[in-house]
N, C-alpha and C. Protein backbone atom coordinates (compact mmCIF):
# COMPACT_ATOMS: atom_id res chain seq x y z
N UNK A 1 -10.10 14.57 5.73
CA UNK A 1 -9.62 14.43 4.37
C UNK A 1 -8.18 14.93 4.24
N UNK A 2 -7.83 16.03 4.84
CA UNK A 2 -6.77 16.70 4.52
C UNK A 2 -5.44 15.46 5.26
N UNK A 3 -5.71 14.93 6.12
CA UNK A 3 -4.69 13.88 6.52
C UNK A 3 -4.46 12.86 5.72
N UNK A 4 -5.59 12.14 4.87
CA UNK A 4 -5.44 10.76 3.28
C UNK A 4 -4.45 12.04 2.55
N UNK A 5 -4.57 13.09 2.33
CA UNK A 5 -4.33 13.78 1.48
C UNK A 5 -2.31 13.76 1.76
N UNK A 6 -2.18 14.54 2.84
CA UNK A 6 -0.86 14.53 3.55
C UNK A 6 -0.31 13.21 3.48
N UNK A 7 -1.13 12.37 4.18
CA UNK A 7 -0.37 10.71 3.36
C UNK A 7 -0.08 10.58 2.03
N UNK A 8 -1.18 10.47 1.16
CA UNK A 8 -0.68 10.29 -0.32
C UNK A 8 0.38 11.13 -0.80
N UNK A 9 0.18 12.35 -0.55
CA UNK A 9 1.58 13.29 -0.53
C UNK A 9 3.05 13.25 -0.07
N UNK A 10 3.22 12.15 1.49
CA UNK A 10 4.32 11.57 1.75
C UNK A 10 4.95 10.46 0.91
N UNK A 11 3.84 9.90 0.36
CA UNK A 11 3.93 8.13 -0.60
C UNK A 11 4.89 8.50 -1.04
N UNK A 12 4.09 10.06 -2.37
CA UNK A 12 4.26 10.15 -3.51
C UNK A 12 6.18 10.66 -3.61
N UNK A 13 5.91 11.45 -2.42
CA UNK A 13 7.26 12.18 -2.60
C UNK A 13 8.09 11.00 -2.24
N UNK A 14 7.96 10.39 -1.64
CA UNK A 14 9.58 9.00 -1.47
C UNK A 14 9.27 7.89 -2.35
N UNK A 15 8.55 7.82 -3.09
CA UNK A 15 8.35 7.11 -4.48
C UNK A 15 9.03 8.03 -5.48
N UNK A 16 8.71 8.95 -5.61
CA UNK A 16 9.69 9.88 -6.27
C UNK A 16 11.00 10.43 -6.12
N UNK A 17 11.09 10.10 -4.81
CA UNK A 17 12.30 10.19 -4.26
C UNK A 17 13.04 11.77 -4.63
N UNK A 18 12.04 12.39 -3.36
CA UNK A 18 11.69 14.04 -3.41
C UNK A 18 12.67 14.41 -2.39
N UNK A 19 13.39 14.85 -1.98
CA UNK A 19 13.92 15.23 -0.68
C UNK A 19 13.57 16.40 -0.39
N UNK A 20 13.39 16.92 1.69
CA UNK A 20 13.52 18.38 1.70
C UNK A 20 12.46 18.46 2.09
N UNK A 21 11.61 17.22 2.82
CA UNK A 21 10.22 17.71 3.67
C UNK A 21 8.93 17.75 2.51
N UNK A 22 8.23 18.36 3.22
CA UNK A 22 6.72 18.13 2.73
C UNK A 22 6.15 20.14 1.89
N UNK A 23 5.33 20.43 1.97
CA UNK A 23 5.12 21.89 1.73
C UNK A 23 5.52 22.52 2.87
N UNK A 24 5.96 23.64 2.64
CA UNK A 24 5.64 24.60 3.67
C UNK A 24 4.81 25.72 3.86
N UNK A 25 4.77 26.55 5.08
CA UNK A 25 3.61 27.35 4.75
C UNK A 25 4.18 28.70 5.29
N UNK A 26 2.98 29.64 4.63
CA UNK A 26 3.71 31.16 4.39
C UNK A 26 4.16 31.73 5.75
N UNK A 27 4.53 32.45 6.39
CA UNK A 27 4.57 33.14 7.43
C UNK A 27 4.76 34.46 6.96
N UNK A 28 3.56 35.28 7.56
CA UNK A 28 3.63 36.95 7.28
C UNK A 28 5.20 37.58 7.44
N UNK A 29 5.47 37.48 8.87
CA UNK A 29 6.90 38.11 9.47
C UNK A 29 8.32 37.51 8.90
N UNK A 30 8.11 36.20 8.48
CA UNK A 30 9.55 36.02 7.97
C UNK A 30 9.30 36.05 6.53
N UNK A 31 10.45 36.91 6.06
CA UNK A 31 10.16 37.15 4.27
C UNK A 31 10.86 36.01 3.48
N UNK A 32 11.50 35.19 4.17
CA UNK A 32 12.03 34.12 3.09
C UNK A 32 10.97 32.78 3.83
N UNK A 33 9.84 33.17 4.34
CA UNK A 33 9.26 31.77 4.13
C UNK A 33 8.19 31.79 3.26
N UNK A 34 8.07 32.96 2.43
CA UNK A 34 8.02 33.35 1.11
C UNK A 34 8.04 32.80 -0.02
N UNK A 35 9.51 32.37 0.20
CA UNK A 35 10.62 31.91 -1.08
C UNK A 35 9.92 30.37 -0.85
N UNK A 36 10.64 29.86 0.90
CA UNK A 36 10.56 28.62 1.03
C UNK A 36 9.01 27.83 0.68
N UNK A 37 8.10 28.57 1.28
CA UNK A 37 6.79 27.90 0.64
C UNK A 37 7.00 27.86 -0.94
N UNK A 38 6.88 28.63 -1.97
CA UNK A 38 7.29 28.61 -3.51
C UNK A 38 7.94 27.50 -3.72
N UNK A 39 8.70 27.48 -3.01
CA UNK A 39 9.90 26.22 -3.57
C UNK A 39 9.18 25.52 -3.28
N UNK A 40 9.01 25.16 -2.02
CA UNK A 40 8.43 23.52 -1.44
C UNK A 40 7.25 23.40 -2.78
N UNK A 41 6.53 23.72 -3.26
CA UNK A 41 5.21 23.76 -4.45
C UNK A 41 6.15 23.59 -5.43
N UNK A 42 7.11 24.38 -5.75
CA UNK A 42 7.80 23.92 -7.18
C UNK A 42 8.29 22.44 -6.94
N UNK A 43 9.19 22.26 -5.81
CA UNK A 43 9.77 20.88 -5.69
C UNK A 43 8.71 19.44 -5.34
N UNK A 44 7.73 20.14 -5.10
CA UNK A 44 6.57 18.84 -4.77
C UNK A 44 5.85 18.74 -6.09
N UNK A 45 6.01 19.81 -6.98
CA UNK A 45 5.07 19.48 -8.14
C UNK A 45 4.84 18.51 -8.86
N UNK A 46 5.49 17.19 -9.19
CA UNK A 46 5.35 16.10 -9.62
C UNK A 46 4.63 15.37 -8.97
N UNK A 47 4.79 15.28 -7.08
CA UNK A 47 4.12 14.53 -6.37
C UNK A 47 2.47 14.98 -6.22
N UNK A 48 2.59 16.32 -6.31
CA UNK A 48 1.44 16.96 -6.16
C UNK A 48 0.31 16.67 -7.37
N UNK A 49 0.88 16.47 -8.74
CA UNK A 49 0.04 16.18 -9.37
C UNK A 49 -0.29 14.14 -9.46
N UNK A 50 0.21 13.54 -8.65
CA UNK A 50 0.15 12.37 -8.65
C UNK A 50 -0.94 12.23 -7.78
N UNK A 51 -1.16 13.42 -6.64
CA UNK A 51 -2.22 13.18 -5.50
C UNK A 51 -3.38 13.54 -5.84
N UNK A 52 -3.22 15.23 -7.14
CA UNK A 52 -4.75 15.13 -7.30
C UNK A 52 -5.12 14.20 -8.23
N UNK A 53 -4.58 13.37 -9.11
CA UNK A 53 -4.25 12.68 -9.99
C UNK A 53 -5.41 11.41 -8.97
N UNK A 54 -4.64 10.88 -8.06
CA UNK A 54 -5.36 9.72 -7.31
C UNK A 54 -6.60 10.21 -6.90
N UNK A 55 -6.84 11.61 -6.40
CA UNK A 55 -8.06 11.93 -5.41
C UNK A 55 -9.06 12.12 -6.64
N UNK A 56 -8.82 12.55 -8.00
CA UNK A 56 -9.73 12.70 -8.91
C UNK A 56 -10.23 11.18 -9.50
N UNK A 57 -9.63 9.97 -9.63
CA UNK A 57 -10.32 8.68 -9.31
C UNK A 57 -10.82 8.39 -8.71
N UNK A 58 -10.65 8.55 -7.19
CA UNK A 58 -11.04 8.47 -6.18
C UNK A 58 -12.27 8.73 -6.13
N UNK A 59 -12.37 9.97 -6.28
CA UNK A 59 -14.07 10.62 -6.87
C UNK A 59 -14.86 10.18 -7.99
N UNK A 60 -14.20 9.71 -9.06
CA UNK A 60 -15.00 9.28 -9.96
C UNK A 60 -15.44 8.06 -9.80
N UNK A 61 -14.47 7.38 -9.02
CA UNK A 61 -14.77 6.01 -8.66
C UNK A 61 -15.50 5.56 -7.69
N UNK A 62 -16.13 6.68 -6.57
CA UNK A 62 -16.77 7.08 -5.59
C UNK A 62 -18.44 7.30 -6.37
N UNK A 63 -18.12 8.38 -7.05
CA UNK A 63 -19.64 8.76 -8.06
C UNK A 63 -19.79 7.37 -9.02
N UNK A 64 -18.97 6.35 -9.47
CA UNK A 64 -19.68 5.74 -9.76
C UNK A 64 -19.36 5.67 -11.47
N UNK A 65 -18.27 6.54 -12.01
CA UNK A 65 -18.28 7.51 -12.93
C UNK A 65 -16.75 6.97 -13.91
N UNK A 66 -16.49 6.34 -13.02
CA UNK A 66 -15.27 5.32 -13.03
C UNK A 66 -15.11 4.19 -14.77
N UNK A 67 -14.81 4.26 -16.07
CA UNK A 67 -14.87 2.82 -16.41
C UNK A 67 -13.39 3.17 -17.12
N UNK A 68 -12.85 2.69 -16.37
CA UNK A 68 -11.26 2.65 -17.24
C UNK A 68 -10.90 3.76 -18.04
N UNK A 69 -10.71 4.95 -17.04
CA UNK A 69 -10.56 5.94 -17.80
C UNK A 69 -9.15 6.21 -17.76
């Protein structure tokens, strides 16, 4: 799952035309990858809500739960 997920997340960001990579992730020892994860979440936040946005249809439309919502 987490790889559909990382895809829809690449779509979204060059449809949006996001620059600056994908998230990043924390690292204990370096203190500005800190900062840099934060940012990457602030700067993906539009795309990010487009993905749970799709994966929550996805599911409803999966359950069945789906009518033109």
């Amino acid at each position: 799952m987490s790889h559909i997920c990382h895809d829809l997340l690449s779509k979204s960001a060059n449809t949006l035309k996001i620059s600056g990579g994908g998230l990043k992730s924390f690292i204990k020892t370096r203190w500005t990858s800190m900062y840099e994860s934060t940012y990457s979440i602030v700067r993906m936040r539009r795309a990010l809500e487009e993905v749970i946005f799709s994966i929550f249809i996805i599911l409803l439309i999966f359950y069945g739960l789906y009518q033109n919502f």
